[in-house]
Structure formats: structure tokens, C-alpha cells
PDB file of N, CA and C in Angstrom:
ATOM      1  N   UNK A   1      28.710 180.772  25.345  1.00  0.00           N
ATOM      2  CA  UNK A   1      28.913 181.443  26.614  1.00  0.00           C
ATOM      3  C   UNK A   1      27.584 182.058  27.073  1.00  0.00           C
ATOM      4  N   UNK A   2      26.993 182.118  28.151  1.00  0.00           N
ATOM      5  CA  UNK A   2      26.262 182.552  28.950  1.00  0.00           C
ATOM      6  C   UNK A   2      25.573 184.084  28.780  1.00  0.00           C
ATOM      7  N   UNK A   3      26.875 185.022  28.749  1.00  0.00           N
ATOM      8  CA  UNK A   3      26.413 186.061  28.878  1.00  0.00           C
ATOM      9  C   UNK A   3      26.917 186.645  27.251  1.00  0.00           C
ATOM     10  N   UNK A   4      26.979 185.768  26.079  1.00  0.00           N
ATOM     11  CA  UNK A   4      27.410 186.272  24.846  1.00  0.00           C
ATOM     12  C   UNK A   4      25.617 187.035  24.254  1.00  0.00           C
ATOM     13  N   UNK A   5      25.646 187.230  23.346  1.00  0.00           N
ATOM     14  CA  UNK A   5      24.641 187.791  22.457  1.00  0.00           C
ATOM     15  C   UNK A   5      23.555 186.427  22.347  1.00  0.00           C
ATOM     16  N   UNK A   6      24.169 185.604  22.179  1.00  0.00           N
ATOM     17  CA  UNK A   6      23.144 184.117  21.367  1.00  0.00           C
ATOM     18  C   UNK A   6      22.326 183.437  22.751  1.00  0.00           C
ATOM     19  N   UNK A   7      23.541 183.609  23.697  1.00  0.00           N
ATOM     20  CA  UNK A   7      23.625 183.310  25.474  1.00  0.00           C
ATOM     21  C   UNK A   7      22.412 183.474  25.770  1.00  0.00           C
ATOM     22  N   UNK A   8      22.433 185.107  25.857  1.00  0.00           N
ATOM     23  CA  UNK A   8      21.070 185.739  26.756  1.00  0.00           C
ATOM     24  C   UNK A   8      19.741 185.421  25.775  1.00  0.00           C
ATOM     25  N   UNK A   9      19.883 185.292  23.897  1.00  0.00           N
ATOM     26  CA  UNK A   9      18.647 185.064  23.824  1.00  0.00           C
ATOM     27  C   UNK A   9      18.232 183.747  23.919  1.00  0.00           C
ATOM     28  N   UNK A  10      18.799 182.448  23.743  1.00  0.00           N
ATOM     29  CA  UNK A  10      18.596 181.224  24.458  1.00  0.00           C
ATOM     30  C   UNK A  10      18.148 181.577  26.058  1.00  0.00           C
ATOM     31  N   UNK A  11      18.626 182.068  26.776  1.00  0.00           N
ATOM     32  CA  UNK A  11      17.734 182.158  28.557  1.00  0.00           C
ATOM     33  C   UNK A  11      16.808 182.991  28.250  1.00  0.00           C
ATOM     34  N   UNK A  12      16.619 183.787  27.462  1.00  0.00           N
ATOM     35  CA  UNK A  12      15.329 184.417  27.546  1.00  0.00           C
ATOM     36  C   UNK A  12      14.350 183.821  26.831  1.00  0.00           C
ATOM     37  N   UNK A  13      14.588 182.945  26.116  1.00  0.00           N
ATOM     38  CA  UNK A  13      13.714 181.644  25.241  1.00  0.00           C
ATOM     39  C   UNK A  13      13.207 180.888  26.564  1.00  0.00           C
ATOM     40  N   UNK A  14      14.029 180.078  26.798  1.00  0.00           N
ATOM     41  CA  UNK A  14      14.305 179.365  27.750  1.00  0.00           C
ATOM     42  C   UNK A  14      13.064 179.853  28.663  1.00  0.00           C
ATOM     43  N   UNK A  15      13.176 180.673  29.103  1.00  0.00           N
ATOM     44  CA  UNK A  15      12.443 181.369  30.729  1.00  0.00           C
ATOM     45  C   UNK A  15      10.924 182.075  30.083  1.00  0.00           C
ATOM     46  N   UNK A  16      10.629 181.504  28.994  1.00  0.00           N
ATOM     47  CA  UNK A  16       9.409 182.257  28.375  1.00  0.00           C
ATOM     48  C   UNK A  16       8.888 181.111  27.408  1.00  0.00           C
ATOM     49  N   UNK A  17       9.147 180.239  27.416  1.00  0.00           N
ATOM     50  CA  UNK A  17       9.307 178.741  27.028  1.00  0.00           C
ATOM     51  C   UNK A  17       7.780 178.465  26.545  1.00  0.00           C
ATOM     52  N   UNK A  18       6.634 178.651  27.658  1.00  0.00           N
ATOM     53  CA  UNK A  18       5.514 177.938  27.692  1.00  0.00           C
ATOM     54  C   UNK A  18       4.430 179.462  27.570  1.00  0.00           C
ATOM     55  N   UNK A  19       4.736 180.565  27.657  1.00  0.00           N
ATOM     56  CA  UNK A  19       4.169 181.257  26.807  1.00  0.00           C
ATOM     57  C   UNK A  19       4.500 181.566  24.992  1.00  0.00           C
ATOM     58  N   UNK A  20       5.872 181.190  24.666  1.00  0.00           N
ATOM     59  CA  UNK A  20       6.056 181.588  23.729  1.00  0.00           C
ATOM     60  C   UNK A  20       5.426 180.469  22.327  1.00  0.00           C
ATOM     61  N   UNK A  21       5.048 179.346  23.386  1.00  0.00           N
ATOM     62  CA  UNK A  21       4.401 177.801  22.549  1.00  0.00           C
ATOM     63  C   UNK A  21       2.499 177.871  22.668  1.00  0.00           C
ATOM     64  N   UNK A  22       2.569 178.920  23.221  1.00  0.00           N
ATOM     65  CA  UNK A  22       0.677 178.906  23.282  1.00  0.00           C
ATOM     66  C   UNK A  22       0.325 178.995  21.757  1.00  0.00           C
ATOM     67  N   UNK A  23       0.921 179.561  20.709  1.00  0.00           N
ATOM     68  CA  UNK A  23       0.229 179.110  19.051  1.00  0.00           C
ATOM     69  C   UNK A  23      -0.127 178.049  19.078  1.00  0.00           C
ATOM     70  N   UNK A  24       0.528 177.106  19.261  1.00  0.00           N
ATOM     71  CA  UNK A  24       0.755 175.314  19.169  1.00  0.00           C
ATOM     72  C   UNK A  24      -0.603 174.913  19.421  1.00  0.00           C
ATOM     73  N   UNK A  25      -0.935 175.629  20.399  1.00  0.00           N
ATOM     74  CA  UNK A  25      -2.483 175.042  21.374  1.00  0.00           C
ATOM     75  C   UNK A  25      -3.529 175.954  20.833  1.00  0.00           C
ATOM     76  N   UNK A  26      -3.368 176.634  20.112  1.00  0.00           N
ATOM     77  CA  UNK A  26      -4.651 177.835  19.982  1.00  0.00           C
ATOM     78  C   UNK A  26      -4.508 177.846  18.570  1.00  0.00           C
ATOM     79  N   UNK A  27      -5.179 177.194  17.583  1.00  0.00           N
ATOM     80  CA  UNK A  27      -4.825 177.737  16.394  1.00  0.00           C
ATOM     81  C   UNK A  27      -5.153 179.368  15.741  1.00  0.00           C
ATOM     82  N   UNK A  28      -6.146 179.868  17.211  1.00  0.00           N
ATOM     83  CA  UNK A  28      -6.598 181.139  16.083  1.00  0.00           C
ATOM     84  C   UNK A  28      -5.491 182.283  16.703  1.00  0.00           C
ATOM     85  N   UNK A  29      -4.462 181.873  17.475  1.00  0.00           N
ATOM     86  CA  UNK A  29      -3.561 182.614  17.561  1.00  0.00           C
ATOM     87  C   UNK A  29      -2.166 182.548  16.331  1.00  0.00           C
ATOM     88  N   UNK A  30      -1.612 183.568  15.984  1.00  0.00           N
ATOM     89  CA  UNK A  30      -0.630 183.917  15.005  1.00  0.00           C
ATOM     90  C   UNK A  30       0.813 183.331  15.604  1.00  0.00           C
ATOM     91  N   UNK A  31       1.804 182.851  14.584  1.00  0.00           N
ATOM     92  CA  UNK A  31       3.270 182.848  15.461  1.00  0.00           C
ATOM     93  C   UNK A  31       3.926 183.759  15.833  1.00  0.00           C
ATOM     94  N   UNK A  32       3.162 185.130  14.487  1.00  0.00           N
ATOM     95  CA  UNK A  32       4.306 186.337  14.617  1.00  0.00           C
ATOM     96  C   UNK A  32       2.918 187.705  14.758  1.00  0.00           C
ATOM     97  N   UNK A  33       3.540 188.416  14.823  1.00  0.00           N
ATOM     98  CA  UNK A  33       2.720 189.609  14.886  1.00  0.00           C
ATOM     99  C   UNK A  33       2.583 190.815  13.733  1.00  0.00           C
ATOM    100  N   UNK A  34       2.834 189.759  12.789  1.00  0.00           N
ATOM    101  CA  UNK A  34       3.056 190.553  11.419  1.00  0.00           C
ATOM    102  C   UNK A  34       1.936 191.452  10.551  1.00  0.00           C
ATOM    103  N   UNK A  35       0.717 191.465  11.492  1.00  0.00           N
ATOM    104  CA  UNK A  35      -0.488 191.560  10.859  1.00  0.00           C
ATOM    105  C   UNK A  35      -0.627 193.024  11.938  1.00  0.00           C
ATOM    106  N   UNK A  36      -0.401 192.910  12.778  1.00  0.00           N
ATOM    107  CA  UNK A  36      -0.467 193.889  14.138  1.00  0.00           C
ATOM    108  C   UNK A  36       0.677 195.384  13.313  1.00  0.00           C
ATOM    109  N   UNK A  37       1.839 194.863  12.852  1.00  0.00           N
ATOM    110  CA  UNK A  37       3.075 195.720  12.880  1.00  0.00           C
ATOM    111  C   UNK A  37       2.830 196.706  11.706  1.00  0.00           C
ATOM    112  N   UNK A  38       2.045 195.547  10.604  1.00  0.00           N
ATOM    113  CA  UNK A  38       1.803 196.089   9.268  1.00  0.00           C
ATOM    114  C   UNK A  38       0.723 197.239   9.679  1.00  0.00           C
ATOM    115  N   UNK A  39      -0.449 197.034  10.722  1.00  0.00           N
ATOM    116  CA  UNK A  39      -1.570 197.259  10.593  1.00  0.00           C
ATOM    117  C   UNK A  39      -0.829 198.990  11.278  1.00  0.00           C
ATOM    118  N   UNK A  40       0.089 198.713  11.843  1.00  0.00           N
ATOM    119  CA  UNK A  40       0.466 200.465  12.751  1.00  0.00           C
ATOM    120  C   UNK A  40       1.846 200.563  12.428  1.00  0.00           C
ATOM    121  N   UNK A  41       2.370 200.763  10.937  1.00  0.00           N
ATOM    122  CA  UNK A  41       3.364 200.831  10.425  1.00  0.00           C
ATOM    123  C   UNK A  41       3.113 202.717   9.712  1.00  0.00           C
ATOM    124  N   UNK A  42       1.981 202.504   9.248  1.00  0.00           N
ATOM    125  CA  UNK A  42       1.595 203.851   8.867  1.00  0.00           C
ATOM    126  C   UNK A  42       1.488 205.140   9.919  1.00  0.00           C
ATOM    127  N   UNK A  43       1.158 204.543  11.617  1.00  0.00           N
ATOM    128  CA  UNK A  43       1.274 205.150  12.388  1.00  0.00           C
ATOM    129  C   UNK A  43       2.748 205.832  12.487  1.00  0.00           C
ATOM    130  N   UNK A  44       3.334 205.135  12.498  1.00  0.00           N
ATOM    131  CA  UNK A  44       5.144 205.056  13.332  1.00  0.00           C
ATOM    132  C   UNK A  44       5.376 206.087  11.913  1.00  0.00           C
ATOM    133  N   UNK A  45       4.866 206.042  10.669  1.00  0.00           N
ATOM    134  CA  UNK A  45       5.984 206.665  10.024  1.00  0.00           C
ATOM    135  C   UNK A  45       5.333 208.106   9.770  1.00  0.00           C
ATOM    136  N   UNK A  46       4.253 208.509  10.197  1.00  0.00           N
ATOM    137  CA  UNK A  46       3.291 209.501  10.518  1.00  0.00           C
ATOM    138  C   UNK A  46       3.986 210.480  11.476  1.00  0.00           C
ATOM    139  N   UNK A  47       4.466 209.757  12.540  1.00  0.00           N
ATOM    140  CA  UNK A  47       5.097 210.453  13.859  1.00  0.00           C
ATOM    141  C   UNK A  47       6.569 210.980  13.387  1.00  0.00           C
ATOM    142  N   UNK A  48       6.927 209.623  12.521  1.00  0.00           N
ATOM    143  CA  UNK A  48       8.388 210.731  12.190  1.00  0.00           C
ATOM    144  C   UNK A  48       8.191 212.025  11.394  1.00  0.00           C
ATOM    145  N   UNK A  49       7.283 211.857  10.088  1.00  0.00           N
ATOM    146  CA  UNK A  49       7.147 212.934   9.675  1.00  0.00           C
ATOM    147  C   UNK A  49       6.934 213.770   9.975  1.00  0.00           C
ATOM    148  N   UNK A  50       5.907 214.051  11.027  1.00  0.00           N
ATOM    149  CA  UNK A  50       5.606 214.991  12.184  1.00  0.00           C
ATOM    150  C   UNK A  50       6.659 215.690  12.984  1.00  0.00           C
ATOM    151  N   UNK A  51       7.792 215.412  12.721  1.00  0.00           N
ATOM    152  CA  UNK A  51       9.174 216.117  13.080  1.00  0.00           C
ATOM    153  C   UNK A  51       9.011 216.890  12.491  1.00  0.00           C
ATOM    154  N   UNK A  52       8.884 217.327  11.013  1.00  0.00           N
ATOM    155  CA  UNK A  52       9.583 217.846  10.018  1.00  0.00           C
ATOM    156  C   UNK A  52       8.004 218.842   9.442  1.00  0.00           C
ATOM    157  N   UNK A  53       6.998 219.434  10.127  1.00  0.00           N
ATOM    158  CA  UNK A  53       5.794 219.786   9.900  1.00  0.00           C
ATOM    159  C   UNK A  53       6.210 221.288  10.089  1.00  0.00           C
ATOM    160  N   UNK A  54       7.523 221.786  10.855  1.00  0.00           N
ATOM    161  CA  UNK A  54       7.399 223.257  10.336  1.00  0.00           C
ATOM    162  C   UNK A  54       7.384 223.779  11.607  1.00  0.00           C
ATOM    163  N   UNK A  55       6.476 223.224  12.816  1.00  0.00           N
ATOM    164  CA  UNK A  55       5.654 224.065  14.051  1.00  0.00           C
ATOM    165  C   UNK A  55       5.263 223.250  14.851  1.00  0.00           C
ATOM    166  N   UNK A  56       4.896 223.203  16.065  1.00  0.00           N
ATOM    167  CA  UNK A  56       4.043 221.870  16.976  1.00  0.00           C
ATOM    168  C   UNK A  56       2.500 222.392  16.418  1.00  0.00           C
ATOM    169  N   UNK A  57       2.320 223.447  16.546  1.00  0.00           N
ATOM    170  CA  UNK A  57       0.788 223.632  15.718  1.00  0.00           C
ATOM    171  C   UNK A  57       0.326 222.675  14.393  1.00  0.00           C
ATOM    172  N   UNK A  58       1.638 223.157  13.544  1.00  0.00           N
ATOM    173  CA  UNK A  58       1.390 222.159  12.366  1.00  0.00           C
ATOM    174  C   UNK A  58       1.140 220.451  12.459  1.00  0.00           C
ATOM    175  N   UNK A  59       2.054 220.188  13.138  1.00  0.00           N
ATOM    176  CA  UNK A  59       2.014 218.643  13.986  1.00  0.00           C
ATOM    177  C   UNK A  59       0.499 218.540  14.624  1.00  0.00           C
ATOM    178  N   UNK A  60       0.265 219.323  15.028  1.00  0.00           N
ATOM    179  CA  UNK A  60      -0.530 218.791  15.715  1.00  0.00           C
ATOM    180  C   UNK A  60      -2.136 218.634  14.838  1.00  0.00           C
ATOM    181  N   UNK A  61      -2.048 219.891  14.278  1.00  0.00           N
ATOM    182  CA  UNK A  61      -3.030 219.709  12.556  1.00  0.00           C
ATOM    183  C   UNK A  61      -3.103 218.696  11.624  1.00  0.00           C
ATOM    184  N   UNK A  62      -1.599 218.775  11.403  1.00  0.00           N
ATOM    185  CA  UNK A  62      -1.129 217.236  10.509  1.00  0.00           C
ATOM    186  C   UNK A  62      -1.834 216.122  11.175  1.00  0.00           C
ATOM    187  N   UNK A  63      -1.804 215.664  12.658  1.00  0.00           N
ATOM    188  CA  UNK A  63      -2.220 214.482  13.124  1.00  0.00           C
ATOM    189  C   UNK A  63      -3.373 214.358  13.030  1.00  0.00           C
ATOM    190  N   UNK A  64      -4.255 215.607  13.415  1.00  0.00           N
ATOM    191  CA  UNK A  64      -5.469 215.730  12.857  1.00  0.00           C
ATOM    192  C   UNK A  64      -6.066 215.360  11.990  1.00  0.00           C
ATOM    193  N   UNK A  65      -5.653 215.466  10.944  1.00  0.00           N
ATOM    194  CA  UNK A  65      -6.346 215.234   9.889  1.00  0.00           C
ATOM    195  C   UNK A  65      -6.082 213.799   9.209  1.00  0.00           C
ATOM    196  N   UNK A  66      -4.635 213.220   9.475  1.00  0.00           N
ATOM    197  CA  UNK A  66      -4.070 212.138   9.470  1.00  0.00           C
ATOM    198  C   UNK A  66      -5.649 211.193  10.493  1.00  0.00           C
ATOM    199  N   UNK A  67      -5.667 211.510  11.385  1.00  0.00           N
ATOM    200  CA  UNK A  67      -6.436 211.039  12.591  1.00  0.00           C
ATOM    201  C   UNK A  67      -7.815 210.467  11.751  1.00  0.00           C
ATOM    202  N   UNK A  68      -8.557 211.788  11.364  1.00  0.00           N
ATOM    203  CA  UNK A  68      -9.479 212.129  10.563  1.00  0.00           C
ATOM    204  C   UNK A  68      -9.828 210.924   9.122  1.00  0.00           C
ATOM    205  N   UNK A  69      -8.312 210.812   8.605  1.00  0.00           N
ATOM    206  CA  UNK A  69      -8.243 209.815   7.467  1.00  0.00           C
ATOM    207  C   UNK A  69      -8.291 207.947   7.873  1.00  0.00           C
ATOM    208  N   UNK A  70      -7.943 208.041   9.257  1.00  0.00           N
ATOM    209  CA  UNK A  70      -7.157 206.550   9.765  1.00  0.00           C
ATOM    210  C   UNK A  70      -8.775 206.352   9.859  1.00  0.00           C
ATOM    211  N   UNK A  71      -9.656 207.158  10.434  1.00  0.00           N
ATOM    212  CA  UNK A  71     -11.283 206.774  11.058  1.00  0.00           C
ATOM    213  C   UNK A  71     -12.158 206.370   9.516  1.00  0.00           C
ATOM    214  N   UNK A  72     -12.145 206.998   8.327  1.00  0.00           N
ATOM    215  CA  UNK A  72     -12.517 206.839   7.212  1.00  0.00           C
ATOM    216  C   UNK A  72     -12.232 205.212   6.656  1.00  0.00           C
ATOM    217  N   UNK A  73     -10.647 205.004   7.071  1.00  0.00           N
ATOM    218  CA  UNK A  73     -10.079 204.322   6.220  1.00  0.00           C
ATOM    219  C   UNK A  73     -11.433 202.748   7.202  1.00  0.00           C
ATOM    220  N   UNK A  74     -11.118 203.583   8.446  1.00  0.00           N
ATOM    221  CA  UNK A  74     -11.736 201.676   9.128  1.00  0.00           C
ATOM    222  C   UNK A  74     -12.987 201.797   9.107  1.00  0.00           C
ATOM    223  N   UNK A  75     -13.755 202.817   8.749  1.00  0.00           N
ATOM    224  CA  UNK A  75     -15.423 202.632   8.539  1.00  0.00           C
ATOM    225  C   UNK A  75     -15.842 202.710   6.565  1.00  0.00           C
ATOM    226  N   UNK A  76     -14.629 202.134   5.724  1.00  0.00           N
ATOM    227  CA  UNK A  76     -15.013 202.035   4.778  1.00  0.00           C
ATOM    228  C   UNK A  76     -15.471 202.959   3.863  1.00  0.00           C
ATOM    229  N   UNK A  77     -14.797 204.796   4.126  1.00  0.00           N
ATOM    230  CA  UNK A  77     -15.496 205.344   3.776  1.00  0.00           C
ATOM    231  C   UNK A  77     -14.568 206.349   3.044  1.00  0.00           C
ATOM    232  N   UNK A  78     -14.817 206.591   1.454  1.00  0.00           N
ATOM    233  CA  UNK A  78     -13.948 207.298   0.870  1.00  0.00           C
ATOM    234  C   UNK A  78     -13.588 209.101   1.443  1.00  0.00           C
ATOM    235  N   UNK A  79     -12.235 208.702   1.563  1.00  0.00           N
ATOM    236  CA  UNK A  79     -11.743 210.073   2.814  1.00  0.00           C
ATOM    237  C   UNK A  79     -12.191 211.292   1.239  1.00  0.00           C
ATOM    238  N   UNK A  80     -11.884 211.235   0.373  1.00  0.00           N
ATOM    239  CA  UNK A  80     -12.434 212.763  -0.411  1.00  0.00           C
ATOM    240  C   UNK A  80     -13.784 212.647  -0.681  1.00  0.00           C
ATOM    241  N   UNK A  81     -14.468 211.918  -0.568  1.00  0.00           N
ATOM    242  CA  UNK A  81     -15.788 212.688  -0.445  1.00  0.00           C
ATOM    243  C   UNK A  81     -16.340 212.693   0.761  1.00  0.00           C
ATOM    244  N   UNK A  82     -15.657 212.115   2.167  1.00  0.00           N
ATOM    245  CA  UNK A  82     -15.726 212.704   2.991  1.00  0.00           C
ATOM    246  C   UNK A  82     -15.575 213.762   3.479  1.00  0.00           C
ATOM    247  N   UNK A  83     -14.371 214.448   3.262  1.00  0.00           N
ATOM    248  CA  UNK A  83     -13.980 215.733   3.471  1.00  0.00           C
ATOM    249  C   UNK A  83     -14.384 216.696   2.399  1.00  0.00           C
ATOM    250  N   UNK A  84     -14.711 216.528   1.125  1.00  0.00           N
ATOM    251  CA  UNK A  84     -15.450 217.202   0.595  1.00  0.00           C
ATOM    252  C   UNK A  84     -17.129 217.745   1.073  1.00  0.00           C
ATOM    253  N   UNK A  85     -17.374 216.828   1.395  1.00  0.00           N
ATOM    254  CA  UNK A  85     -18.868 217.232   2.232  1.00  0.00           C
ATOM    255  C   UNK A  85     -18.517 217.708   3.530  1.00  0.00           C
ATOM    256  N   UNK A  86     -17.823 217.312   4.313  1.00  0.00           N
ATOM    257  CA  UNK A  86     -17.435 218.369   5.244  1.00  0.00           C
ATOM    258  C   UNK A  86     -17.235 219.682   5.210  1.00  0.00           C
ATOM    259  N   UNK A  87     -16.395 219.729   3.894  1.00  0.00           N
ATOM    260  CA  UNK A  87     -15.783 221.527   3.614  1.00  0.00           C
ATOM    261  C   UNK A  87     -17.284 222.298   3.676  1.00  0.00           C
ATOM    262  N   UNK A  88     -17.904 221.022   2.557  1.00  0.00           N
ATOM    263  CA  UNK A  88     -19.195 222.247   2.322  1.00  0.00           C
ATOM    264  C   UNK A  88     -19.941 222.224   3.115  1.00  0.00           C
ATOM    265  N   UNK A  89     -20.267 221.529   4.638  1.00  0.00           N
ATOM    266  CA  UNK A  89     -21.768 221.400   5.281  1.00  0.00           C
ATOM    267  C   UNK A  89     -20.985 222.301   6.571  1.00  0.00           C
ATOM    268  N   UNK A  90     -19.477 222.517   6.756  1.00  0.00           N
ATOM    269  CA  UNK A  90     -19.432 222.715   7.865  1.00  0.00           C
ATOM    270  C   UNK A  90     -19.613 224.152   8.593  1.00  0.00           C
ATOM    271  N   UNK A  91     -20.284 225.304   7.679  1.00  0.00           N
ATOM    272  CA  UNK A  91     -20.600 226.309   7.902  1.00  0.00           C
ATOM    273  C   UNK A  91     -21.750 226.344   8.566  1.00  0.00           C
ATOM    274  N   UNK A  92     -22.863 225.586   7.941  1.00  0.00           N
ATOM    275  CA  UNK A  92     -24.124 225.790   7.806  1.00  0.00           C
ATOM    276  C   UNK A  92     -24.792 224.749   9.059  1.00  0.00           C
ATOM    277  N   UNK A  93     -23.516 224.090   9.587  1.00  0.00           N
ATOM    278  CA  UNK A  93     -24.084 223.238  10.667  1.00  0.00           C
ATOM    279  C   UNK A  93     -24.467 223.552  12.144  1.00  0.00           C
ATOM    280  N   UNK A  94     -25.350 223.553  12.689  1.00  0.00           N
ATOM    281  CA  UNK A  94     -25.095 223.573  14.322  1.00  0.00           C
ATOM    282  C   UNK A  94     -24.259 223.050  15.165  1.00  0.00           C
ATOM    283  N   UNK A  95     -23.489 223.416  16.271  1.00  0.00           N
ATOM    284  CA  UNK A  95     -22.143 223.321  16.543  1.00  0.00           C
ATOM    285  C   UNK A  95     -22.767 221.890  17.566  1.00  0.00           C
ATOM    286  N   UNK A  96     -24.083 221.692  18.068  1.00  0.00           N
ATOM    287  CA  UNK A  96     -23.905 220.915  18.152  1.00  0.00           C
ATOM    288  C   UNK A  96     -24.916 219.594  17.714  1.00  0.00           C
ATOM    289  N   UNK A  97     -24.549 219.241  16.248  1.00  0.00           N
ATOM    290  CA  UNK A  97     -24.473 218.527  15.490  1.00  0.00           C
ATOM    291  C   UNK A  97     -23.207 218.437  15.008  1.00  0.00           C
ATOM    292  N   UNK A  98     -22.485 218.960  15.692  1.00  0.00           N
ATOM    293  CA  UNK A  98     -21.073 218.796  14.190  1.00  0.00           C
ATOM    294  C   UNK A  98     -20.448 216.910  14.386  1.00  0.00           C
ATOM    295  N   UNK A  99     -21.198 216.069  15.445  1.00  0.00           N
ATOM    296  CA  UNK A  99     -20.991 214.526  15.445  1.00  0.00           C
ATOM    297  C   UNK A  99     -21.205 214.122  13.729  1.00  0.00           C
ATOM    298  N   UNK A 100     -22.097 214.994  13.670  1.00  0.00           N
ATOM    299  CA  UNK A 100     -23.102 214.158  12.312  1.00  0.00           C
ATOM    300  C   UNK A 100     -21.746 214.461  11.000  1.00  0.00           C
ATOM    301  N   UNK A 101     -20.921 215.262  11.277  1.00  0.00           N
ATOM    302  CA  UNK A 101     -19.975 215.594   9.787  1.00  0.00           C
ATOM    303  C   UNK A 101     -18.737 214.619  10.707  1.00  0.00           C
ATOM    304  N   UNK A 102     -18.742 213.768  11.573  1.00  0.00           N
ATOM    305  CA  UNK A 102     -17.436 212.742  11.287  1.00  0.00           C
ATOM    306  C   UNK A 102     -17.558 211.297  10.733  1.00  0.00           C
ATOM    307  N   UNK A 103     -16.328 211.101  10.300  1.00  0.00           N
ATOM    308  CA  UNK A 103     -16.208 210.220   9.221  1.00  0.00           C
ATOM    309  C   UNK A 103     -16.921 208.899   9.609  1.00  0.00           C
ATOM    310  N   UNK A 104     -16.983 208.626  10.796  1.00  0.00           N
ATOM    311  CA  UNK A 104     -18.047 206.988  10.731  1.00  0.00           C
ATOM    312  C   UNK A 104     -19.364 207.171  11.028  1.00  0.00           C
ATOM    313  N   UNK A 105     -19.953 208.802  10.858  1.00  0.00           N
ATOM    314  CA  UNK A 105     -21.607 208.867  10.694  1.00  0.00           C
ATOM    315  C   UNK A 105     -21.376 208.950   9.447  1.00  0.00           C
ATOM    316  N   UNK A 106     -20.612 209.359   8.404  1.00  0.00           N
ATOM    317  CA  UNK A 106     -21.050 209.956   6.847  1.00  0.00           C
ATOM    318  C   UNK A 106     -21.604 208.833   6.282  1.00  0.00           C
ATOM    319  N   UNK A 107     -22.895 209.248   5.626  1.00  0.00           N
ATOM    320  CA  UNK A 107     -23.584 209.076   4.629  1.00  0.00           C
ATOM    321  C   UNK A 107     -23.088 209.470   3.246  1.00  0.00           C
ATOM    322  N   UNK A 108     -22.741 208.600   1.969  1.00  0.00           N
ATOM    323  CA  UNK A 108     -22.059 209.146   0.797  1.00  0.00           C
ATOM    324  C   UNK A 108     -23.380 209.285  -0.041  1.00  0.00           C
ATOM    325  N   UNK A 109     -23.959 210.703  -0.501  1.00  0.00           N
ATOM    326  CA  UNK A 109     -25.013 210.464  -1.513  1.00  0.00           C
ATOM    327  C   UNK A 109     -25.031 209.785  -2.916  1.00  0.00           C
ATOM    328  N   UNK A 110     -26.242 208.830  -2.862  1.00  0.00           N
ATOM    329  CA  UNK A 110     -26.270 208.063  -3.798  1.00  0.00           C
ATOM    330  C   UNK A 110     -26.910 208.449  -5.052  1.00  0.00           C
TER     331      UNK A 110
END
């Protein structure tokens, strides 16, 4: 039937037909988006927890620093001795230098 459950997703196949076949023609495109969902799965479950932080202040700290960790994670850079050198340089810094203490300028001493 037409307007059953199986109905509407056959016409919506149907009516999306020749975008939904562009993989076919492009190999460096994916079939599914499984790489995308995985990649912001940690996001989505970040936000729920963020319910449960106590305060919108806290939430909004929490994301912070969450924020803080997501930038580490994509410039390759271990988040505790990142933030360990932060704790300690961030007194002694000029406010404006404080670019130089985020996570994709850090330098890890060798």
C-alpha cells in the first residue's frame, strides 16, 4: 500500500533515486556515513551528559574543557601533558599570549 510504512520508504527511494546512486560513480565517496556518525558519536553523548552537570555554569565548563580535549585529540597531542603545562604556565603568562597555552600551539618538552 502506498501510504503503509514500507510505501512511503520505497517513494522516498524512488524520488531520490539518482542522488542516492552517486557512490556507484565516485569511488572516493562512502555508501554509508558510518565514519561521519562514529567520528561525532562522542559529541551527542557529551550533550546528554551535560543534562546531568548540576548547573548551566557547570555545563557550560564541562563543554569547555570537553572542547579543550576534542582540539588535543585532532592535533595529536597528549591532553595531560597538555593541561598539565597549562596549569603551570598559566599564571605567569601575558594575557595576551594566552594563544600560545592552546592545545594546537603546544609544544611537548622533549
Amino acid at each position: 500500500m502506498p501510504n503503509s510504512a514500507i510505501g512511503k520508504a520505497l517513494r522516498y527511494s524512488a524520488e531520490r533515486w539518482a542522488e542516492l546512486s552517486n557512490y556507484l560513480y565516485d569511488g572516493r565517496l562512502e555508501i554509508d556515513n558510518n565514519l561521519v556518525e562514529n567520528a561525532i558519536r562522542p559529541v551527542a553523548l557529551g550533550r546528554k551528559n551535560y543534562l546531568f552537570a548540576g548547573s548551566h555554569s557547570a555545563a557550560k565548563r564541562a563543554a569547555m574543557v570537553y572542547s579543550f580535549f576534542a582540539i588535543c585529540k585532532k592535533h595529536g597531542v597528549n591532553p595531560y601533558e597538555w593541561l598539565k603545562h597549562t596549569l603551570q604556565n598559566i599564571m605567569s603568562i601575558n594575557h595576551k599570549d594566552i594563544k600560545s597555552l592552546y592545545p594546537q600551539n603546544f609544544k611537548p618538552d622533549m
